[in-house]
N, C-alpha and C. Protein backbone atom coordinates (compact mmCIF):
# COMPACT_ATOMS: atom_id res chain seq x y z
N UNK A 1 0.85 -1.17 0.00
CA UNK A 1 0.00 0.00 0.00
C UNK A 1 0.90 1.24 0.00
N UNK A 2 0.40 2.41 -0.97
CA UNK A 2 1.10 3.52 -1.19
C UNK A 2 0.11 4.78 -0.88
N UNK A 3 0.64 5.76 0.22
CA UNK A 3 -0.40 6.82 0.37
C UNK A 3 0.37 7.91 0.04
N UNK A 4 -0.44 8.85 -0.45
CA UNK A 4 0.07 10.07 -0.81
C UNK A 4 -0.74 10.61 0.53
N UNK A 5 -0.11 11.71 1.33
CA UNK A 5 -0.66 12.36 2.40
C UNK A 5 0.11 14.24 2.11
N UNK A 6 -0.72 15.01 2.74
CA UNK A 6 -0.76 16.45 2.71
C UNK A 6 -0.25 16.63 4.21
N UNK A 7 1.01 17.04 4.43
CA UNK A 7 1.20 16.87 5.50
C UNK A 7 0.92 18.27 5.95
N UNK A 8 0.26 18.86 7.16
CA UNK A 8 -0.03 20.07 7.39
C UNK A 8 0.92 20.57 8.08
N UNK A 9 1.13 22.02 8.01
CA UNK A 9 2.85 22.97 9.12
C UNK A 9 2.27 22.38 10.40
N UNK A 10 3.29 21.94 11.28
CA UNK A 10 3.36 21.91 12.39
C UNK A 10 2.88 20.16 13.08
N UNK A 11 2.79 19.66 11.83
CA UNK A 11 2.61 18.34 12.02
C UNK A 11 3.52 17.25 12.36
N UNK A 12 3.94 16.31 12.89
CA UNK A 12 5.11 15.63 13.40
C UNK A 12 5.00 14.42 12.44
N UNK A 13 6.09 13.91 11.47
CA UNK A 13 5.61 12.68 10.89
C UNK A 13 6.17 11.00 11.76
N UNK A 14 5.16 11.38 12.43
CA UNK A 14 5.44 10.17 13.60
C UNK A 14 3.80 10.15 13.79
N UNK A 15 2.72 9.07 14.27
CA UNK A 15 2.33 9.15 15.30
C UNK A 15 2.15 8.96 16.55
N UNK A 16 3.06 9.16 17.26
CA UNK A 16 2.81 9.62 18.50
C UNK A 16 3.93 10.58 18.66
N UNK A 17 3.68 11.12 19.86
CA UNK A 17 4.84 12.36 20.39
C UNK A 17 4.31 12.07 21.94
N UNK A 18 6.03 11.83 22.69
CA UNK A 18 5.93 11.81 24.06
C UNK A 18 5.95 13.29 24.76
N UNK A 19 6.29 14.81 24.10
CA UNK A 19 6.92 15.87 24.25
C UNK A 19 5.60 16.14 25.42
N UNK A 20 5.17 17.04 26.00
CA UNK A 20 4.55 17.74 27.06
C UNK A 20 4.45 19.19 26.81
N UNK A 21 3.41 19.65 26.07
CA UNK A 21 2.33 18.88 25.69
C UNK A 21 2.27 18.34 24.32
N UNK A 22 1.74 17.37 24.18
CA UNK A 22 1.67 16.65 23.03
C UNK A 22 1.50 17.60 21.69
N UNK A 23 2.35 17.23 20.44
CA UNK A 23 2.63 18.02 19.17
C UNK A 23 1.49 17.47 18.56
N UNK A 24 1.10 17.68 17.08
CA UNK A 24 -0.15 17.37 16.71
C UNK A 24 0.95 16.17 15.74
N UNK A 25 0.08 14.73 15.25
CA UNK A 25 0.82 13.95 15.34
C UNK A 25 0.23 13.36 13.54
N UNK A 26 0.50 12.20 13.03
CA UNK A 26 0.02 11.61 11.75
C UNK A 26 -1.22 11.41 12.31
N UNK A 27 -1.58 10.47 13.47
CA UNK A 27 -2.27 9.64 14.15
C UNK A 27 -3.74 10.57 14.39
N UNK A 28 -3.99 11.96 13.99
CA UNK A 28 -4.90 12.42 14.13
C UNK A 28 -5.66 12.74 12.64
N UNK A 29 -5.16 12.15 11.15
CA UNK A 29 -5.78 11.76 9.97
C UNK A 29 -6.57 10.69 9.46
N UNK A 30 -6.50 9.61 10.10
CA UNK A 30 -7.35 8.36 9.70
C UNK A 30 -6.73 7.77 9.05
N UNK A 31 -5.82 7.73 9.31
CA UNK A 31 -5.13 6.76 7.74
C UNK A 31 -4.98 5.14 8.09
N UNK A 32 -4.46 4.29 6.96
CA UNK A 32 -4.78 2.84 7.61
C UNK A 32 -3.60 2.47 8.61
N UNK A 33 -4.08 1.78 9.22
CA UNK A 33 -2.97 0.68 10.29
C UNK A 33 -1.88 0.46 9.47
N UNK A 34 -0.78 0.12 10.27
CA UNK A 34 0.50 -0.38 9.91
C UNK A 34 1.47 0.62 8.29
N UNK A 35 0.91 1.40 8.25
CA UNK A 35 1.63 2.45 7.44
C UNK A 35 2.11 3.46 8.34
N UNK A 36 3.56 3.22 7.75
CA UNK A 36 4.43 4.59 8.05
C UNK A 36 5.22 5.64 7.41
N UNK A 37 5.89 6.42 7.64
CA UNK A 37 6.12 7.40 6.80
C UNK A 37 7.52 7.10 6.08
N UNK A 38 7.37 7.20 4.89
CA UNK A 38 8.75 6.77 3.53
C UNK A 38 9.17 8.22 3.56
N UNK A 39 10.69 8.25 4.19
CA UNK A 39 11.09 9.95 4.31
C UNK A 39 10.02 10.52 5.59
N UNK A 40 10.54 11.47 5.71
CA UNK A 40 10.18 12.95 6.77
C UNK A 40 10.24 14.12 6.03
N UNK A 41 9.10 14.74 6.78
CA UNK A 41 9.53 16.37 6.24
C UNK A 41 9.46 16.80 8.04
N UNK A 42 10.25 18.26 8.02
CA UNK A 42 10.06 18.65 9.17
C UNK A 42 8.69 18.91 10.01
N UNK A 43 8.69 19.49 11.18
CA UNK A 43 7.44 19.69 11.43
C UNK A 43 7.00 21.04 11.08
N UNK A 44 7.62 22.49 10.88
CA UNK A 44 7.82 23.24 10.19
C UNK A 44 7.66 23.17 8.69
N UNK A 45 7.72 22.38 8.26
CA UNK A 45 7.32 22.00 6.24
C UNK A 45 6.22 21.12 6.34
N UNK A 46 5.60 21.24 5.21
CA UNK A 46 4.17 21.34 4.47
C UNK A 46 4.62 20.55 3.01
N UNK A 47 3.30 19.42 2.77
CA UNK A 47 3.36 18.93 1.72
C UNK A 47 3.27 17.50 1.32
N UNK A 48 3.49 16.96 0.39
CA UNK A 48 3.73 15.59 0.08
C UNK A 48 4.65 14.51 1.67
N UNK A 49 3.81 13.88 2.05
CA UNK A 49 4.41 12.87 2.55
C UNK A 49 4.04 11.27 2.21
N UNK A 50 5.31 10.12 1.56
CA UNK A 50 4.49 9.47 1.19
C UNK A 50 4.70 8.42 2.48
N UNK A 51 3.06 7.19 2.44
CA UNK A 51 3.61 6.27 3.76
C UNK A 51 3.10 5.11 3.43
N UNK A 52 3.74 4.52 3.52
CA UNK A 52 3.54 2.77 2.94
C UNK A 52 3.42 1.57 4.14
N UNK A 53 3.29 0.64 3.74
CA UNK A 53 3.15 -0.71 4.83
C UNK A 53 4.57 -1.84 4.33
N UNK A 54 5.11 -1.36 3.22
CA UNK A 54 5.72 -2.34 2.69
C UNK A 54 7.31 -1.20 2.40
N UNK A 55 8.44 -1.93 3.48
CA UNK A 55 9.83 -1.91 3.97
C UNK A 55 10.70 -1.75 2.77
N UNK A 56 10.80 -2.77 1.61
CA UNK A 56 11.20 -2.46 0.33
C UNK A 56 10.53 -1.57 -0.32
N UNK A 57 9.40 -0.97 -0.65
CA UNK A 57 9.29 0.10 -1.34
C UNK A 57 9.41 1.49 -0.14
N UNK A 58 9.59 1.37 0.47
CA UNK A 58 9.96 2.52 1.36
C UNK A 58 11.55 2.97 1.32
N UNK A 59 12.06 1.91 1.37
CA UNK A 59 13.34 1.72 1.03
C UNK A 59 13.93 2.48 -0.22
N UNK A 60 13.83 2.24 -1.25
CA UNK A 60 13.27 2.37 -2.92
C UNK A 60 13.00 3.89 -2.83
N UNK A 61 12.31 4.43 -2.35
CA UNK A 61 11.66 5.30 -2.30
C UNK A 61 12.71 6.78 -1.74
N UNK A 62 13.50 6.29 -0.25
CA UNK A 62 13.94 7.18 0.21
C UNK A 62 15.80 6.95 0.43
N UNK A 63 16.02 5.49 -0.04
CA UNK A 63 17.47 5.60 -0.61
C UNK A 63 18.26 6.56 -1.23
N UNK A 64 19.03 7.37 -0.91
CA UNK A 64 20.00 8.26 -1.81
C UNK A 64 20.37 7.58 -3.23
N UNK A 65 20.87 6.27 -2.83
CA UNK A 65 21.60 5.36 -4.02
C UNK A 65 20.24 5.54 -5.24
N UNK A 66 19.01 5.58 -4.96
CA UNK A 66 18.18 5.83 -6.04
C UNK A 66 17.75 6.90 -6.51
N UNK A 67 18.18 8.10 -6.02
CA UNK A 67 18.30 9.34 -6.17
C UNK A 67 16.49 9.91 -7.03
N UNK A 68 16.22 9.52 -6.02
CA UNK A 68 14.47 9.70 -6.05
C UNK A 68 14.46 11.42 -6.17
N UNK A 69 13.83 12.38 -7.16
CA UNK A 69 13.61 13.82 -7.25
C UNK A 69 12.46 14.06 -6.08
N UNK A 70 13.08 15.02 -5.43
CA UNK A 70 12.34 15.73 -4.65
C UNK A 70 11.90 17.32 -4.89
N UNK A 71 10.34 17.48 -5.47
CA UNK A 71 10.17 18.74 -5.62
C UNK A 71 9.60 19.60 -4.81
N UNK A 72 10.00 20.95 -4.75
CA UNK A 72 10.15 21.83 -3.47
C UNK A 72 9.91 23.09 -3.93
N UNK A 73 8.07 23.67 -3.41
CA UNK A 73 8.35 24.99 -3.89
C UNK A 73 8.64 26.59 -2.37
N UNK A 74 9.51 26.97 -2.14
CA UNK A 74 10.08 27.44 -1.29
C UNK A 74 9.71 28.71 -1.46
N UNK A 75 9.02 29.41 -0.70
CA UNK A 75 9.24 30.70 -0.40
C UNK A 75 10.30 31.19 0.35
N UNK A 76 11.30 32.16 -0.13
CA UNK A 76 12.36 33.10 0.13
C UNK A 76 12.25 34.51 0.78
N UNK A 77 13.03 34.84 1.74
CA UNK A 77 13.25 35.97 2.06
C UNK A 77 14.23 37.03 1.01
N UNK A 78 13.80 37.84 0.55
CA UNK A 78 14.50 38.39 -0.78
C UNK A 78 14.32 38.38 -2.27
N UNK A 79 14.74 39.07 -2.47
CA UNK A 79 14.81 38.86 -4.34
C UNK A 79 16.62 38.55 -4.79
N UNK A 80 15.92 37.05 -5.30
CA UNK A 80 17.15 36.21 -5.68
C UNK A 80 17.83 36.61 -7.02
N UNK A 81 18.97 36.95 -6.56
CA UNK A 81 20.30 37.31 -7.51
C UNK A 81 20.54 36.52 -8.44
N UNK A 82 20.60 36.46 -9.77
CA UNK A 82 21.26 35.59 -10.82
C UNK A 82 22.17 34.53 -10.23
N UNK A 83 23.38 35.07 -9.64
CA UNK A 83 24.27 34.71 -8.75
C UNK A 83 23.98 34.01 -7.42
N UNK A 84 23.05 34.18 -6.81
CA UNK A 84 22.71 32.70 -6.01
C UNK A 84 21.74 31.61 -6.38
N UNK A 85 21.12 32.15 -7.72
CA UNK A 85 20.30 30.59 -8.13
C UNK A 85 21.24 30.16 -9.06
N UNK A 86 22.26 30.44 -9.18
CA UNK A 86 23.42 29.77 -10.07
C UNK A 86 24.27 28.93 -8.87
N UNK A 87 24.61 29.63 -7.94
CA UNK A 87 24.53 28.88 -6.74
C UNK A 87 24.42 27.56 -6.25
N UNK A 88 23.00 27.23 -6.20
CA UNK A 88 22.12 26.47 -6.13
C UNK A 88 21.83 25.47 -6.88
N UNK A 89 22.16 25.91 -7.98
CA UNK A 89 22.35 24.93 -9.43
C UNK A 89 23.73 24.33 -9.18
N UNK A 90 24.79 25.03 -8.70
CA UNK A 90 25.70 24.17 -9.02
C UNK A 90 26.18 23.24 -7.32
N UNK A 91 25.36 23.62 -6.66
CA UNK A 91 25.51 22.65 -5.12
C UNK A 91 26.16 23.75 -4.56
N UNK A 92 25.58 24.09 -2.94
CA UNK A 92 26.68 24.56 -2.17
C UNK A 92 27.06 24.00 -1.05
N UNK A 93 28.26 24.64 -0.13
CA UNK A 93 28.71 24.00 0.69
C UNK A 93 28.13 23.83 2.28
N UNK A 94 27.78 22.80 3.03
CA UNK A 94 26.78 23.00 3.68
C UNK A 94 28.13 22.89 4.58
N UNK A 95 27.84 22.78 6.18
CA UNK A 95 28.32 22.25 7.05
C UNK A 95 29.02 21.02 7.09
N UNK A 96 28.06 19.82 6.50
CA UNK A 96 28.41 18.43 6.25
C UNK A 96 28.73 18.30 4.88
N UNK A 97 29.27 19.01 4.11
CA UNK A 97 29.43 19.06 2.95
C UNK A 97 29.01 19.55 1.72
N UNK A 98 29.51 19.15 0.43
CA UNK A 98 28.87 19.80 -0.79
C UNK A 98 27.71 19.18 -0.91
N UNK A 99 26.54 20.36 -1.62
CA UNK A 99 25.31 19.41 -1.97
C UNK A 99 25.23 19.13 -3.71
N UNK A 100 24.71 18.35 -4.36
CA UNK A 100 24.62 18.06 -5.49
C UNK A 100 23.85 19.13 -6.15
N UNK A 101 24.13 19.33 -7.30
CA UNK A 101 23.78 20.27 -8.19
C UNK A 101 22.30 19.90 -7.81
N UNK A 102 21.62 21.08 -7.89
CA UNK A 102 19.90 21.02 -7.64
C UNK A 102 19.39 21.76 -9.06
N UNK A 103 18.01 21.26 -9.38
CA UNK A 103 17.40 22.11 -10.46
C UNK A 103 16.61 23.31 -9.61
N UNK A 104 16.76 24.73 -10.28
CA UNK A 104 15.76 25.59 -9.71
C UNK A 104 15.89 26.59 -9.97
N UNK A 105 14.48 27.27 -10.21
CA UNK A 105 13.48 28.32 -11.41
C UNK A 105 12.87 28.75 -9.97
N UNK A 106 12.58 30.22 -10.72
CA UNK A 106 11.84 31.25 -10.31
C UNK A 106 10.22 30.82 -10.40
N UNK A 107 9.13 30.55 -9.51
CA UNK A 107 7.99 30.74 -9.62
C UNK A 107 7.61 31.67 -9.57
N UNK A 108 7.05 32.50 -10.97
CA UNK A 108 6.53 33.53 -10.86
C UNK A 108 5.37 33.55 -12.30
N UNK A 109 4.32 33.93 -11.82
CA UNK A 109 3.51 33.95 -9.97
C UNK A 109 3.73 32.89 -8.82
N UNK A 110 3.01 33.86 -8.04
CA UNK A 110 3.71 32.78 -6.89
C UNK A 110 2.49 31.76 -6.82
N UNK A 111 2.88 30.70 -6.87
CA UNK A 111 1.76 29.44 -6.66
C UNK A 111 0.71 29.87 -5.58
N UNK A 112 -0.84 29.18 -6.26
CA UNK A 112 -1.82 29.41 -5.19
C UNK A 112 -1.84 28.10 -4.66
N UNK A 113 -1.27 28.68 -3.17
CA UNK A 113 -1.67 27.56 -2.44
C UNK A 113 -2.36 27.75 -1.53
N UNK A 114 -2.46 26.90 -0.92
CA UNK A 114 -3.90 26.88 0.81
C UNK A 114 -3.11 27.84 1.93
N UNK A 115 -3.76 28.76 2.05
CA UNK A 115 -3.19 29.34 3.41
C UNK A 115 -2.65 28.23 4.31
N UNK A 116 -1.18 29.09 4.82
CA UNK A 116 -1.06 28.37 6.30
C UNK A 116 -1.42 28.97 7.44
N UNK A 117 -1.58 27.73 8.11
CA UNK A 117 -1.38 28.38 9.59
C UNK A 117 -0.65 27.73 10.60
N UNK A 118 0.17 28.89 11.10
CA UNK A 118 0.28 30.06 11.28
C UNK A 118 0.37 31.12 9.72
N UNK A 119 -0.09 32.30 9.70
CA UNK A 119 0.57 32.61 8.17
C UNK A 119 2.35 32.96 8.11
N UNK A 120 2.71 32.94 7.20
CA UNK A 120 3.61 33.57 7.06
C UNK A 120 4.00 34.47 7.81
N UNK A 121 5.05 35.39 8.58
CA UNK A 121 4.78 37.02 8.52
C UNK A 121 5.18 37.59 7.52
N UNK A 122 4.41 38.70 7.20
CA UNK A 122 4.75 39.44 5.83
C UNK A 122 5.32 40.68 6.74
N UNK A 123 6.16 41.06 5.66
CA UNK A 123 7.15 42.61 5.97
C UNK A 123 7.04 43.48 4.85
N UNK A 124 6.62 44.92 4.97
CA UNK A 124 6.06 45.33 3.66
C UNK A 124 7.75 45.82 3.23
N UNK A 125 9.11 45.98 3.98
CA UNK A 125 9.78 46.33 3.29
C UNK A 125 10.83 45.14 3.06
N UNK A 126 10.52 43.95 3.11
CA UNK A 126 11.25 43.24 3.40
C UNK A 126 10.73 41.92 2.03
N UNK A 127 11.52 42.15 0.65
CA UNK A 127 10.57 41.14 -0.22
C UNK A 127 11.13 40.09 -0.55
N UNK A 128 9.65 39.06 -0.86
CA UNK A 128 9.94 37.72 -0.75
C UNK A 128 9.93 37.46 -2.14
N UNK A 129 10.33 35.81 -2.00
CA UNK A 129 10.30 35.21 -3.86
C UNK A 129 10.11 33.36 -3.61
N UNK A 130 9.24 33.00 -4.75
CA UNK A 130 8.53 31.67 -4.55
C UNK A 130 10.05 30.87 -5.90
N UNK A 131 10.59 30.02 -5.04
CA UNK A 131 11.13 29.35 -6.30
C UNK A 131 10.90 27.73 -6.31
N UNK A 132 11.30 27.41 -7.30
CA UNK A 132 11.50 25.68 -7.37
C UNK A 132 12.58 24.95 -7.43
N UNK A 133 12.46 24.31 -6.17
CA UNK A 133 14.01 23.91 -6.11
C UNK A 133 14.03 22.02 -6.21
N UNK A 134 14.68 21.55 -6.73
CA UNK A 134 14.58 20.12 -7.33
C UNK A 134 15.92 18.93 -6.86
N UNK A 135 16.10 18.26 -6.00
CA UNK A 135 16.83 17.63 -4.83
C UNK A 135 16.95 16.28 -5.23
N UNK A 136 17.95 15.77 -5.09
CA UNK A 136 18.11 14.21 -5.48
C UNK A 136 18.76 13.64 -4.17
N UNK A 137 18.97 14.47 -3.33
CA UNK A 137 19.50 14.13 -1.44
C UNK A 137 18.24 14.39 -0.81
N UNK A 138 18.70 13.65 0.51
CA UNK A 138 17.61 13.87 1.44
C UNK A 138 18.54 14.32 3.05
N UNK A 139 18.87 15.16 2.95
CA UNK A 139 20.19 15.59 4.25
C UNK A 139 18.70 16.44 5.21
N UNK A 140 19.11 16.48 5.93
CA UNK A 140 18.05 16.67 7.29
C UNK A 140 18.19 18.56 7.02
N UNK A 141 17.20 18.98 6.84
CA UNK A 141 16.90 20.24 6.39
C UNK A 141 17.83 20.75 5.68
N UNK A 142 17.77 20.14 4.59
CA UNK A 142 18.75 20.79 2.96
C UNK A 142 18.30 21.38 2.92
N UNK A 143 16.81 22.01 2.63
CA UNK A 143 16.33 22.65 1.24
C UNK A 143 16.52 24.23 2.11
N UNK A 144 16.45 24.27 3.38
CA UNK A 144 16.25 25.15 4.10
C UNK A 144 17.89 25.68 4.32
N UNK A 145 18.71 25.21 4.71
CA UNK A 145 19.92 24.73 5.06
C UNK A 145 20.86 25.65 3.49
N UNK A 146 20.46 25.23 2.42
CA UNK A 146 20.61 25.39 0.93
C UNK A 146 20.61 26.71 0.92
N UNK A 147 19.26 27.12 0.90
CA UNK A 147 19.17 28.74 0.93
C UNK A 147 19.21 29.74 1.57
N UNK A 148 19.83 29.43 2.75
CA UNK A 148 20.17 30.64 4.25
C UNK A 148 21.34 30.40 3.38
N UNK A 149 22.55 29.25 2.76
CA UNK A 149 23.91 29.43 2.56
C UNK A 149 24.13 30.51 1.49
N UNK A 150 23.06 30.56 0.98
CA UNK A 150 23.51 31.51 -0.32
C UNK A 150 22.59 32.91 0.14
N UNK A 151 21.96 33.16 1.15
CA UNK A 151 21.79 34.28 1.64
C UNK A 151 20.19 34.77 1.16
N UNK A 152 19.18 33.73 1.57
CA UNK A 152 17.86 33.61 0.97
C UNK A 152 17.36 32.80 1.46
N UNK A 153 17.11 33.34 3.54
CA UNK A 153 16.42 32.45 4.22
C UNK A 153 14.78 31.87 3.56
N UNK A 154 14.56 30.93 4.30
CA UNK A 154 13.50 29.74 3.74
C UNK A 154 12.17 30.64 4.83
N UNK A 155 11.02 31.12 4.22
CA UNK A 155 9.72 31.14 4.74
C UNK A 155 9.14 30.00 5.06
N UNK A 156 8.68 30.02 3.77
CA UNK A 156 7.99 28.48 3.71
C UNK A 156 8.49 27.72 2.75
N UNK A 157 8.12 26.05 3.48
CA UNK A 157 8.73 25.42 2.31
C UNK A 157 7.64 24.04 2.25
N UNK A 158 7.32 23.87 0.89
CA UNK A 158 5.85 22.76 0.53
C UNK A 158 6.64 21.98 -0.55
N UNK A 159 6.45 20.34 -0.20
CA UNK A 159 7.19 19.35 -0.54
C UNK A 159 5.81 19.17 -1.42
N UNK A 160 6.02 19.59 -3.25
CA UNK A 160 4.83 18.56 -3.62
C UNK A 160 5.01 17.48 -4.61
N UNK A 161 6.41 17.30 -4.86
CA UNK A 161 6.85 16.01 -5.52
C UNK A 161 7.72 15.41 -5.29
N UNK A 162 7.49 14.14 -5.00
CA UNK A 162 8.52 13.04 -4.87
C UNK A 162 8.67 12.19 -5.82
N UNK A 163 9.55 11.59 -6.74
CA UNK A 163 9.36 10.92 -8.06
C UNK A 163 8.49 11.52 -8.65
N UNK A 164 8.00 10.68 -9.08
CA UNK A 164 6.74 10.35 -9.88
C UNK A 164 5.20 10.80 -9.22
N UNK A 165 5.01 10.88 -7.93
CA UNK A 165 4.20 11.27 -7.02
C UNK A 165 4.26 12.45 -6.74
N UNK A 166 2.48 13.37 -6.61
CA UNK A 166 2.81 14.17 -6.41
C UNK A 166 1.44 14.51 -5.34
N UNK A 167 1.44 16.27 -4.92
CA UNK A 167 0.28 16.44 -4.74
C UNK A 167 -0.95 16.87 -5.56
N UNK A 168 -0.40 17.05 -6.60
CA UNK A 168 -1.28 16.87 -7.94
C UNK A 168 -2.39 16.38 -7.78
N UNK A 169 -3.16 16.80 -8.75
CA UNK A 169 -4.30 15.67 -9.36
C UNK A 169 -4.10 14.43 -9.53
N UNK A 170 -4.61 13.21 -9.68
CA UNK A 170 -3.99 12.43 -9.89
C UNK A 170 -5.54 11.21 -10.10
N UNK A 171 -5.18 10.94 -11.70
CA UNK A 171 -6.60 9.76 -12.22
C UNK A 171 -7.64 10.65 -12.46
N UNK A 172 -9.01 10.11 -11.95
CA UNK A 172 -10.29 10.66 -11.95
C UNK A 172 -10.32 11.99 -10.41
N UNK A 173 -9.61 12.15 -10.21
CA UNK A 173 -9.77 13.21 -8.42
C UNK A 173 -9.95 14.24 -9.00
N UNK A 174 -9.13 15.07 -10.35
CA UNK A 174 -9.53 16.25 -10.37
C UNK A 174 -8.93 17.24 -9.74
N UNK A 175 -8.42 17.09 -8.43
CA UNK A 175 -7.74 17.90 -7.36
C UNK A 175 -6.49 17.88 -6.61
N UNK A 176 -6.30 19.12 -6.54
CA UNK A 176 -4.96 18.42 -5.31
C UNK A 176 -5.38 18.22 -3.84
N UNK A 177 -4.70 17.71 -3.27
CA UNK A 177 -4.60 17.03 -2.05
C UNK A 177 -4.44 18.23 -0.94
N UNK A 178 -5.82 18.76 -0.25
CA UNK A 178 -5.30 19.86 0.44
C UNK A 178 -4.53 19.49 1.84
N UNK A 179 -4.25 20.17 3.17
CA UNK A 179 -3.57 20.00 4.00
C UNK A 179 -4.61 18.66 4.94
N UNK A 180 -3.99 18.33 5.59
CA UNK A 180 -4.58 16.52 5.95
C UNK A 180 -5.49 15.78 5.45
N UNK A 181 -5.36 16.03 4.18
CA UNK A 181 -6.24 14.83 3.04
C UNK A 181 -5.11 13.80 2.71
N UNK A 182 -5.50 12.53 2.11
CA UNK A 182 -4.70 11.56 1.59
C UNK A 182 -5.37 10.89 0.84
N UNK A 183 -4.65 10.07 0.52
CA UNK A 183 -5.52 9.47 -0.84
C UNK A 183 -4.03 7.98 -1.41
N UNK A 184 -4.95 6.81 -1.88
CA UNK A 184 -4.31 5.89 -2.19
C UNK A 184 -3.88 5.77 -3.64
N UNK A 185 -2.46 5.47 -3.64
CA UNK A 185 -2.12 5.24 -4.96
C UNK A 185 -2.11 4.46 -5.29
């Protein structure tokens, strides 16, 4: 079994949380027994999470060695310089190392997506920019990590493709997958 899930900000991809007081958890969507989550997103990120029952395709799924695309549309603090989405394209240097060349374009307009909540804060002198950034690693807050290095902290950041999977439409649905909806692939 393969689920595509909308993971909502502030959601933990675990269910349960021992913390005091309890974080809001998977375990409050309905989803079936014995599925768990293939990859993490933070609890801070929004988006595609996929969760399976079956160990080899989870595996498959979130292996580096298979260099599964991860798509990422990121809101930025700033207006991005030629010179740091060239950056970005060509990998930069994190803490733990170089990252692999990433694909990533300017969204403009900025994607309609579902309000969050909390919102954003907006700064009227302070401007932002929606881009697409495209990942073949899974390093524990790259995408975020990525763009503070080149000087274009991360607002928000919404995971809506993994491979082939997305939060897309997908068959007869018609729709995307809003924040704690799921749906079987």
């Amino acid at each position: 079994m393969l689920i595509a899930f909308n993971k909502p900000y502030g959601v933990l991809c675990q269910f349960t949380d021992r913390s005091v007081p309890p974080r809001p958890t998977l375990a409050g969507f309905g989803l079936p027994p014995g599925v768990y989550a293939a990859g993490r997103l933070d609890h801070d990120s929004e988006g595609l999470l996929l969760l399976t029952d079956d160990g080899a395709l989870a595996h498959r799924l979130t292996d580096p060695r298979h260099k599964q695309a991860k798509t990422y549309w990121v809101q930025v603090e700033g207006d991005p310089r030629p010179e740091q989405l060239q950056a970005l394209r060509q990998g930069v240097q994190l803490n733990d190392g170089p990252t692999l060349p990433a694909k990533v374009g300017r969204l403009d307009p900025a994607p309609a997506l579902w309000p969050r909540d909390p919102p954003v804060r907006y700064r009227k002198t302070v401007p932002d920019a929606w881009l697409e950034i495209v990942i073949t690693e899974g390093r524990n807050r790259q995408v975020r990590r990525m763009t503070a290095a080149v000087g274009l902290p991360t607002l928000r950041l919404v995971r809506v493709a993994m491979g082939s999977h997305s939060l897309g439409p997908a068959g007869d649905t018609g729709h995307w997958l809003q924040p704690g909806q799921w749906r079987l692939l």
